[in-house]
Protein backbone atom coordinates (compact mmCIF):
# COMPACT_ATOMS: atom_id res chain seq x y z
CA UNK A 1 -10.84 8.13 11.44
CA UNK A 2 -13.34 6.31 13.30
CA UNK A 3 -13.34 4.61 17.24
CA UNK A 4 -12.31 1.76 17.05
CA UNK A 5 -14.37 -1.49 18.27
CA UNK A 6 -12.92 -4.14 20.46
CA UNK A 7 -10.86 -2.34 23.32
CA UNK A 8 -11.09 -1.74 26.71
CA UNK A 9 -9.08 1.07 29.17
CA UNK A 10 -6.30 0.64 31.21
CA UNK A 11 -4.78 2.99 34.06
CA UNK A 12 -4.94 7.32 32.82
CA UNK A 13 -5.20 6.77 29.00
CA UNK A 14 -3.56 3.62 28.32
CA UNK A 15 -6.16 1.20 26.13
CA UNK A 16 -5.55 -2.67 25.28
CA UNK A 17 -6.82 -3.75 21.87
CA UNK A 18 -8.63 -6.68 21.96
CA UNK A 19 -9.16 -7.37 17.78
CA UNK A 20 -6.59 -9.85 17.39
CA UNK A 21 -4.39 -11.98 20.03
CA UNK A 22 -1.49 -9.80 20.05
CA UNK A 23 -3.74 -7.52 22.46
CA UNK A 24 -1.56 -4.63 22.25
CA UNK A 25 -1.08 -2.69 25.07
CA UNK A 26 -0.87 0.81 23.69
CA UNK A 27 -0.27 3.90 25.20
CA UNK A 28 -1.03 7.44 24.28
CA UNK A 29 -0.30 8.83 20.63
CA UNK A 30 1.10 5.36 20.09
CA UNK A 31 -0.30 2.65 17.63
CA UNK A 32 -0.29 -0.95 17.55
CA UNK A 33 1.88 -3.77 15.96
CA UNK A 34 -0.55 -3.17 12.85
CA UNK A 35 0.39 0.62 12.50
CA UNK A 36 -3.44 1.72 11.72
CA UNK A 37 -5.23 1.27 15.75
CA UNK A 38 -4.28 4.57 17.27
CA UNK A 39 -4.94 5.47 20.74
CA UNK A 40 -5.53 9.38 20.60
CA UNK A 41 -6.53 10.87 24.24
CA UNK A 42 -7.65 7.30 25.86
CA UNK A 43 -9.70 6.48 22.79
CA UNK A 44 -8.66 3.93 20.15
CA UNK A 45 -9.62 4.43 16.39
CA UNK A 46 -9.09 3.16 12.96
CA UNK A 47 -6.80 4.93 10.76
CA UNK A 48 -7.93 3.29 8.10
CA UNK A 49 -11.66 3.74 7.69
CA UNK A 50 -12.64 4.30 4.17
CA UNK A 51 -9.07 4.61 3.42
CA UNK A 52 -8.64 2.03 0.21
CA UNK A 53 -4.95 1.90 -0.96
CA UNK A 54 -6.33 -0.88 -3.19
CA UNK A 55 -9.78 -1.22 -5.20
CA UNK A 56 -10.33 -3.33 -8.19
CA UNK A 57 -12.44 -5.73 -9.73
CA UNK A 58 -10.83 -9.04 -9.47
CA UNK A 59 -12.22 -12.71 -10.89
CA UNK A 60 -13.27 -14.58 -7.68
CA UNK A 61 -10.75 -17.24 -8.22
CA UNK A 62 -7.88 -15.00 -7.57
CA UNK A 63 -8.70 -15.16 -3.60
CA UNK A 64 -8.40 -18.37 -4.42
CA UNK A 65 -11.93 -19.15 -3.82
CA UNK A 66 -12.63 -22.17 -6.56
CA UNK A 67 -15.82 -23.40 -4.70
CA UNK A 68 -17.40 -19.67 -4.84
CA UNK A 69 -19.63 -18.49 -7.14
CA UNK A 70 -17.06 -19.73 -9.93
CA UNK A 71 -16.88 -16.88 -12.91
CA UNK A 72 -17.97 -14.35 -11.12
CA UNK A 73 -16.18 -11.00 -10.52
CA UNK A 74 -15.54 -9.86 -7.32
CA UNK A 75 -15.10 -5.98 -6.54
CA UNK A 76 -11.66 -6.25 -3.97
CA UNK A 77 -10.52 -3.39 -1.44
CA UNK A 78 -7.37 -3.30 1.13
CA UNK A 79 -5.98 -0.50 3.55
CA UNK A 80 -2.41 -0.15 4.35
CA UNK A 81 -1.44 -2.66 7.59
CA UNK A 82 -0.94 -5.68 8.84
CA UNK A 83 -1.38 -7.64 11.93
CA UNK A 84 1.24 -10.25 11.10
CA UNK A 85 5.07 -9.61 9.71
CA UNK A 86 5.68 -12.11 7.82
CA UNK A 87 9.14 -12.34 5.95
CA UNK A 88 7.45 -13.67 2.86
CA UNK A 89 4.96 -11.01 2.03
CA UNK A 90 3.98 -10.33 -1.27
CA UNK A 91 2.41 -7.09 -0.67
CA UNK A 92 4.67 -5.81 2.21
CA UNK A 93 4.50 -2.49 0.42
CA UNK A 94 1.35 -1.67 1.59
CA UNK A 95 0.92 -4.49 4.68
CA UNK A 96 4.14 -3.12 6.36
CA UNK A 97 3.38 0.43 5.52
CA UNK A 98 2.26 3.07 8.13
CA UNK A 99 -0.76 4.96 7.08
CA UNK A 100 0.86 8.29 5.99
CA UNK A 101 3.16 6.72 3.97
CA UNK A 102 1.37 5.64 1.22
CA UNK A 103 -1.31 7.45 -0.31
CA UNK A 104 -5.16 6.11 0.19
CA UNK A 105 -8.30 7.13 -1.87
CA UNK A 106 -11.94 7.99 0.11
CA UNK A 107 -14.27 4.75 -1.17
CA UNK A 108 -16.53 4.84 1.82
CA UNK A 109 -19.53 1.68 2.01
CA UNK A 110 -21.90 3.26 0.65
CA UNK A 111 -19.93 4.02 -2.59
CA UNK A 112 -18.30 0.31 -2.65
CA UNK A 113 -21.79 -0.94 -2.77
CA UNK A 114 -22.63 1.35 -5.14
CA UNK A 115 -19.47 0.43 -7.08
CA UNK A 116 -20.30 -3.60 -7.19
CA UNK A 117 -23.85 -3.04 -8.03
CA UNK A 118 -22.97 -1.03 -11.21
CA UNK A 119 -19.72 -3.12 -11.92
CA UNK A 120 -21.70 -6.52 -11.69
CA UNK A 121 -20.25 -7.49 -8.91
CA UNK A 122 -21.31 -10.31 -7.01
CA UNK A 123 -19.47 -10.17 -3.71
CA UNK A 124 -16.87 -7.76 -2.10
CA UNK A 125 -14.05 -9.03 -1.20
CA UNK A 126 -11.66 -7.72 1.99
CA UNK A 127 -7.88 -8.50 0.67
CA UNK A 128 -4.68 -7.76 -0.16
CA UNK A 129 -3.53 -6.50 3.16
CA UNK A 130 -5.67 -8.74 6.45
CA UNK A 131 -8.84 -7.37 6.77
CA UNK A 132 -8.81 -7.73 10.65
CA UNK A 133 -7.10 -4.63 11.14
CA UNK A 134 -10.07 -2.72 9.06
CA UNK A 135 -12.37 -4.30 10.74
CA UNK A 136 -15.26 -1.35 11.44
CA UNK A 137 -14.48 -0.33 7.64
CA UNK A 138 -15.11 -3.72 6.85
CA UNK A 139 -18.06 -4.73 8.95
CA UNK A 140 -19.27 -1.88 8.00
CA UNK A 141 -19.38 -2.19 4.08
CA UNK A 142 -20.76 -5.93 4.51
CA UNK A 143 -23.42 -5.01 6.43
CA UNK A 144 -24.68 -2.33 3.51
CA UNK A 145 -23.82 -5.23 0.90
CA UNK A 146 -25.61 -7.90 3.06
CA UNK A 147 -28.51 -5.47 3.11
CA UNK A 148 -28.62 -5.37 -1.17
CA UNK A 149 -27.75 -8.91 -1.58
CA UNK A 150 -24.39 -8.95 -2.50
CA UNK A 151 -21.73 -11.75 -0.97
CA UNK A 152 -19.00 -10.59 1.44
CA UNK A 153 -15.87 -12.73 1.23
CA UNK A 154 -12.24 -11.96 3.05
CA UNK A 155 -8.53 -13.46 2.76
CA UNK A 156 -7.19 -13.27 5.83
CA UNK A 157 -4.62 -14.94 8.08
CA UNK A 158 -7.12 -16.19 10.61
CA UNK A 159 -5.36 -14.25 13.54
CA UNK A 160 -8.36 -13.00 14.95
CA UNK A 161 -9.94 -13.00 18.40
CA UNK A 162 -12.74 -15.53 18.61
CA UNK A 163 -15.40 -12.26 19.54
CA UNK A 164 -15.10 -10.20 17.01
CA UNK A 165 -14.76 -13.09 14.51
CA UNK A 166 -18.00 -14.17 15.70
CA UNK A 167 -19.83 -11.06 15.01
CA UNK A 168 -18.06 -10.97 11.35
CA UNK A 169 -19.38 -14.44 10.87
CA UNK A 170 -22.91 -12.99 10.40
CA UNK A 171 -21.88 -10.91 7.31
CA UNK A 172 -19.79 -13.34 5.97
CA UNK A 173 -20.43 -15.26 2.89
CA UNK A 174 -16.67 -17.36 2.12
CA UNK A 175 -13.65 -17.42 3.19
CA UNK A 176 -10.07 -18.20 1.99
CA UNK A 177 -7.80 -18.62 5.21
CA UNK A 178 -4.10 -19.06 5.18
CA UNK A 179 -2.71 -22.12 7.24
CA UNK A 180 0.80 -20.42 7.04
CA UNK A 181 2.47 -24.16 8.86
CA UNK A 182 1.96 -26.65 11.20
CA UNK A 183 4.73 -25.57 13.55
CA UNK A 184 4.45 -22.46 16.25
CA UNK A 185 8.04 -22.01 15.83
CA UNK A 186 7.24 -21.30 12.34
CA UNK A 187 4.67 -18.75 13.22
CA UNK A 188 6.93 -17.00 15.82
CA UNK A 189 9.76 -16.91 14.03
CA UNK A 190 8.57 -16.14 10.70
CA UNK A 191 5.57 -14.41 10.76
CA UNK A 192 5.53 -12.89 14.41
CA UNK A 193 2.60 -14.66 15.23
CA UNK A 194 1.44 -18.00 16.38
CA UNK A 195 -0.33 -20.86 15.24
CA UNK A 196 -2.91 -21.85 17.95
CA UNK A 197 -5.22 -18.64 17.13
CA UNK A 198 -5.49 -19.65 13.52
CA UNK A 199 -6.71 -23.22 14.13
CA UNK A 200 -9.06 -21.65 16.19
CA UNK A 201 -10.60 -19.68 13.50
CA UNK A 202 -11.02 -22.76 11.38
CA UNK A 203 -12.89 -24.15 13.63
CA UNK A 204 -15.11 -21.33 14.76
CA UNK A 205 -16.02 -20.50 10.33
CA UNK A 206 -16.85 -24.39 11.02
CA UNK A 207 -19.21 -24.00 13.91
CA UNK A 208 -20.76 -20.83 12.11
CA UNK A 209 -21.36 -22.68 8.82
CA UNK A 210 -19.22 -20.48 6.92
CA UNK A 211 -17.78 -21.49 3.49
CA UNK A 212 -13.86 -22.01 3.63
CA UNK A 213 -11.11 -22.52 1.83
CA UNK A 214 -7.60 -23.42 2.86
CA UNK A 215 -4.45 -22.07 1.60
CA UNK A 216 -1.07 -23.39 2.25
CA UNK A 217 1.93 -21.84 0.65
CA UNK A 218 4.85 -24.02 0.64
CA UNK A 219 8.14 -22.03 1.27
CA UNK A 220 11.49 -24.56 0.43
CA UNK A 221 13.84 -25.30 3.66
CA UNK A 222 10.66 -23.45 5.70
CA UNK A 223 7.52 -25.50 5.64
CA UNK A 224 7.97 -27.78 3.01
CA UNK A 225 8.40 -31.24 5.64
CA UNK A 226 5.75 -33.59 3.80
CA UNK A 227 5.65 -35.28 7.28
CA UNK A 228 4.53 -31.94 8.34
CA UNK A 229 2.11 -31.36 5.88
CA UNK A 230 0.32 -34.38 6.50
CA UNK A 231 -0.26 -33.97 10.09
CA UNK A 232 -1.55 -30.90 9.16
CA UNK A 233 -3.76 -32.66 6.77
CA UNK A 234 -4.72 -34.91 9.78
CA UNK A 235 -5.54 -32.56 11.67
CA UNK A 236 -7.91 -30.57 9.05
CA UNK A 237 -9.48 -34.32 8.33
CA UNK A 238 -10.10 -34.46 12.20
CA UNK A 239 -11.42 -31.19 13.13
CA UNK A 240 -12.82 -29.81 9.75
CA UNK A 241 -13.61 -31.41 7.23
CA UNK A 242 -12.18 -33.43 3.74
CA UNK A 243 -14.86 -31.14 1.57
CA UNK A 244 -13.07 -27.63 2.46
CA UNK A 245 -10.75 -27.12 -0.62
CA UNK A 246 -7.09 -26.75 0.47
CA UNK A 247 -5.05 -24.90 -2.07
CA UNK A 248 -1.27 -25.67 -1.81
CA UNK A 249 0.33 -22.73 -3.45
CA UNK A 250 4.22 -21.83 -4.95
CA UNK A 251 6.44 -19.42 -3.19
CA UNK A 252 8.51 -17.10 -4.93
CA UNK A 253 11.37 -14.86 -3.54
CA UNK A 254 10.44 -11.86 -2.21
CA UNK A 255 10.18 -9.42 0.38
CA UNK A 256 12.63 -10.80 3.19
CA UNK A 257 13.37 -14.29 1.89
CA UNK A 258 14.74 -13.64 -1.66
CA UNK A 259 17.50 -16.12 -1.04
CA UNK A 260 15.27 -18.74 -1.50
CA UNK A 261 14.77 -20.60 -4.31
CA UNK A 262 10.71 -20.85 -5.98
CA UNK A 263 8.51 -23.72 -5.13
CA UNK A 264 9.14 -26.60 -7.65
CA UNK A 265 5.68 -27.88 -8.81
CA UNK A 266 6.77 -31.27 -7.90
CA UNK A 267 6.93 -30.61 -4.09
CA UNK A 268 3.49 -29.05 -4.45
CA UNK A 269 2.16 -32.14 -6.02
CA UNK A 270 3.64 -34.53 -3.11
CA UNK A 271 1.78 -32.29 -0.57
CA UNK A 272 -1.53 -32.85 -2.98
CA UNK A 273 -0.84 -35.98 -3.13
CA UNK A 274 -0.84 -36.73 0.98
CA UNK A 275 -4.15 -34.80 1.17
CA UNK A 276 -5.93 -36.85 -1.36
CA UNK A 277 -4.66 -39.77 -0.06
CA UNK A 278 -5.70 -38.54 3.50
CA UNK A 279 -9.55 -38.50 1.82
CA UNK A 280 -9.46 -34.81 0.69
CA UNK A 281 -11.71 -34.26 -2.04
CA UNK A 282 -10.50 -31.05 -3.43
CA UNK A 283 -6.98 -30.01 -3.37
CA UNK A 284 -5.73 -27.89 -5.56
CA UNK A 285 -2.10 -26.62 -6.40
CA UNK A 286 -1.73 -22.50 -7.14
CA UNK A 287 1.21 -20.20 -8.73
CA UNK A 288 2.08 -22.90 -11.22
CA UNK A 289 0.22 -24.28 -13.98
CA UNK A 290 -1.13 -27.44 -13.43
CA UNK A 291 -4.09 -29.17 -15.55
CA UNK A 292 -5.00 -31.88 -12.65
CA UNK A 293 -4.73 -29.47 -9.74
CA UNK A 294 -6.64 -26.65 -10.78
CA UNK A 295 -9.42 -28.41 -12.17
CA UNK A 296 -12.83 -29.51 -10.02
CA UNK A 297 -13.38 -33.41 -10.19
CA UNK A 298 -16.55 -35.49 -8.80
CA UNK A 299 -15.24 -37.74 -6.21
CA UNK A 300 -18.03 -39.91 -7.16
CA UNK A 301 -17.81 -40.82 -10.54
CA UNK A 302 -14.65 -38.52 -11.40
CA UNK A 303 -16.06 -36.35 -14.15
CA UNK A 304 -14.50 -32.85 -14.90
CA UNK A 305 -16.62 -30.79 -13.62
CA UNK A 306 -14.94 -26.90 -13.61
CA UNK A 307 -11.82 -26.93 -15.65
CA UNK A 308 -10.01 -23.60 -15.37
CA UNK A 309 -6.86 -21.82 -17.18
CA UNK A 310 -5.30 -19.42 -14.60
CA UNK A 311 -8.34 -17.61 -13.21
CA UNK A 312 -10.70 -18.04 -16.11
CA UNK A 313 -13.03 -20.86 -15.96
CA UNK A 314 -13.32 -22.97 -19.44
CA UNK A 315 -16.32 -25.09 -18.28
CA UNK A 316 -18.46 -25.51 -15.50
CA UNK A 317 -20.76 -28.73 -16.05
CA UNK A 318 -22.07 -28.38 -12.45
CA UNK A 319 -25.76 -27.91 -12.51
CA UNK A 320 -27.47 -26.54 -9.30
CA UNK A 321 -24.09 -27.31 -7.27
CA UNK A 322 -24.32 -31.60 -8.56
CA UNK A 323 -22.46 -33.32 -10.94
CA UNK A 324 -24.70 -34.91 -13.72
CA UNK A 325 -24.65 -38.18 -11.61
CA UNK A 326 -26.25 -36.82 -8.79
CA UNK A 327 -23.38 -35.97 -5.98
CA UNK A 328 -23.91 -32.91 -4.51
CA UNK A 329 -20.19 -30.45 -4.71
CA UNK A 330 -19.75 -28.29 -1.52
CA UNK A 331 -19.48 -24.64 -1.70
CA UNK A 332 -21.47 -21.67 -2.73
CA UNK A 333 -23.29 -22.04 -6.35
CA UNK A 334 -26.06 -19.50 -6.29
């Protein structure tokens, strides 16, 4: 265990978290929403520090981050937790989980640094479960990787508290941030959360120069309104940026929504469609195969630049971060 950062007291030995904007009240011996933030005697801590229930090398595409050091391998670590509750998790085995009910191994920051610097790694990444609810085990480990110039990259939901994000944003390196919808009632109702937080992380990574990435998984009957999905668009045109990559991804049953059907790769390739249209330069379609929207292009002169099968990259004919007729491709080359 370690105290926890971001909380203040209450009355006798209540504490309020203040990581994320659920702000749990919580009361002696009790935990909040994400399982792993215990108040013990007044005093909140981490259940979760250097507790890894997940630790392997992973290509950095699988985040997805396509505009990221493309190739390279990224050495990946979770806890068990989760600030959100979202019906359609695929890891809800060890998001939902509490932390004595699955079984964690020691990898403290010191030995995941050591780990990625004999593995060739060339970032860590915080994943699989949201890395806001490890947040002193993460800020931690990216402060030791910062330190022997290795990348620090996380996949998170962007439900986050703008000060604590802050301070993360001078360790951070990229970042792939679900956009779960464009509707709060989708948020409350099927994720437990809310929308309004999450935009605001998007455009705090945007003050703090940070590279992101946008993913948007389409879930049929749920958020699949293209009328939706293009005021979303809109509103990532208006207040980000048409160079951030957004990555419309397939939904398959699981979890809490196995009665719905997958994603049909058509649907995904109307929402890619409205974003390009919109004057998005990079969008690219995940969990199916799909030659035109998993490649990189130059909006210039339209040249392939990275083609890629799965997570492997075939080519990459950028050079320095340009394309051979001079346009510069955002993102993080070197």
């Amino acid at each position: 265990m370690k105290q926890a950062l971001y909380y203040k007291n209450l009355k006798e030995t209540t504490v309020q978290c203040l990581l994320c904007p659920h702000n749990c009240v919580i009361k002696e011996n009790n935990t909040g929403l994400c399982n792993v933030r215990k108040n013990i005697k007044g005093k909140l801590y981490s259940l979760v520090y250097g507790k890894s229930v997940s630790a392997q090398i992973d290509p950095i595409e699988k985040k997805p981050l396509y505009h990221f050091l493309p190739g390279s391998k990224a050495l990946s670590i979770g806890t068990v937790g989760c600030n959100l509750k979202c019906k359609h998790c695929q890891n809800w085995q060890t998001s939902q989980a509490k932390p004595d009910e699955f079984f964690a191994k020691d990898f403290m920051p010191e030995e995941i640094i050591e780990q990625a610097i004999n593995q060739g790694c060339q970032s860590v990444s915080y994943t699989y479960n949201e890395p806001t609810i490890f947040y002193e085990y993460m800020l931690d480990t990216a402060k030791l990787a910062r330190k022997n110039k290795i990348k620090n990259t996380i996949v998170t939901n962007g439900f986050i508290n703008q000060e604590p994000l802050k301070e993360l944003c001078t360790y951070l390196d990229g970042v792939n941030c679900d956009l779960k919808s464009f509707e709060e009632s989708f948020y409350k109702k099927i994720c437990s959360a809310r929308l309004s937080p999450v935009l605001e992380t998007l455009k705090t990574l945007k003050k703090n120069k940070i590279w992101f990435e946008i993913t948007n998984l389409i879930i049929p009957t749920l958020n699949d309104n293209m009328g939706k999905i293009k005021e979303m668009c809109s509103w990532i045109k208006k207040n980000l940026s048409t160079d951030n990559p957004i990555h419309f991804t397939a939904f398959y049953p699981c979890y809490k929504l196995q009665n719905l059907p997958p994603t049909s790769a058509s649907v995904l390739m109307k929402a890619r469609k409205i974003a390009l249209e919109l004057g998005f330069h990079y969008v690219y379609i995940g969990n199916v195969y799909s030659d035109e929207g998993n490649n990189t292009y130059c909006p210039k002169c339209g040249k392939l630049l990275i083609e890629r099968y799965g997570f492997s990259i075939i080519t990459n004919n950028l050079q320095n971060g340009k394309c051979s007729c001079g346009e510069q491709i955002p993102g993080i080359w070197k």
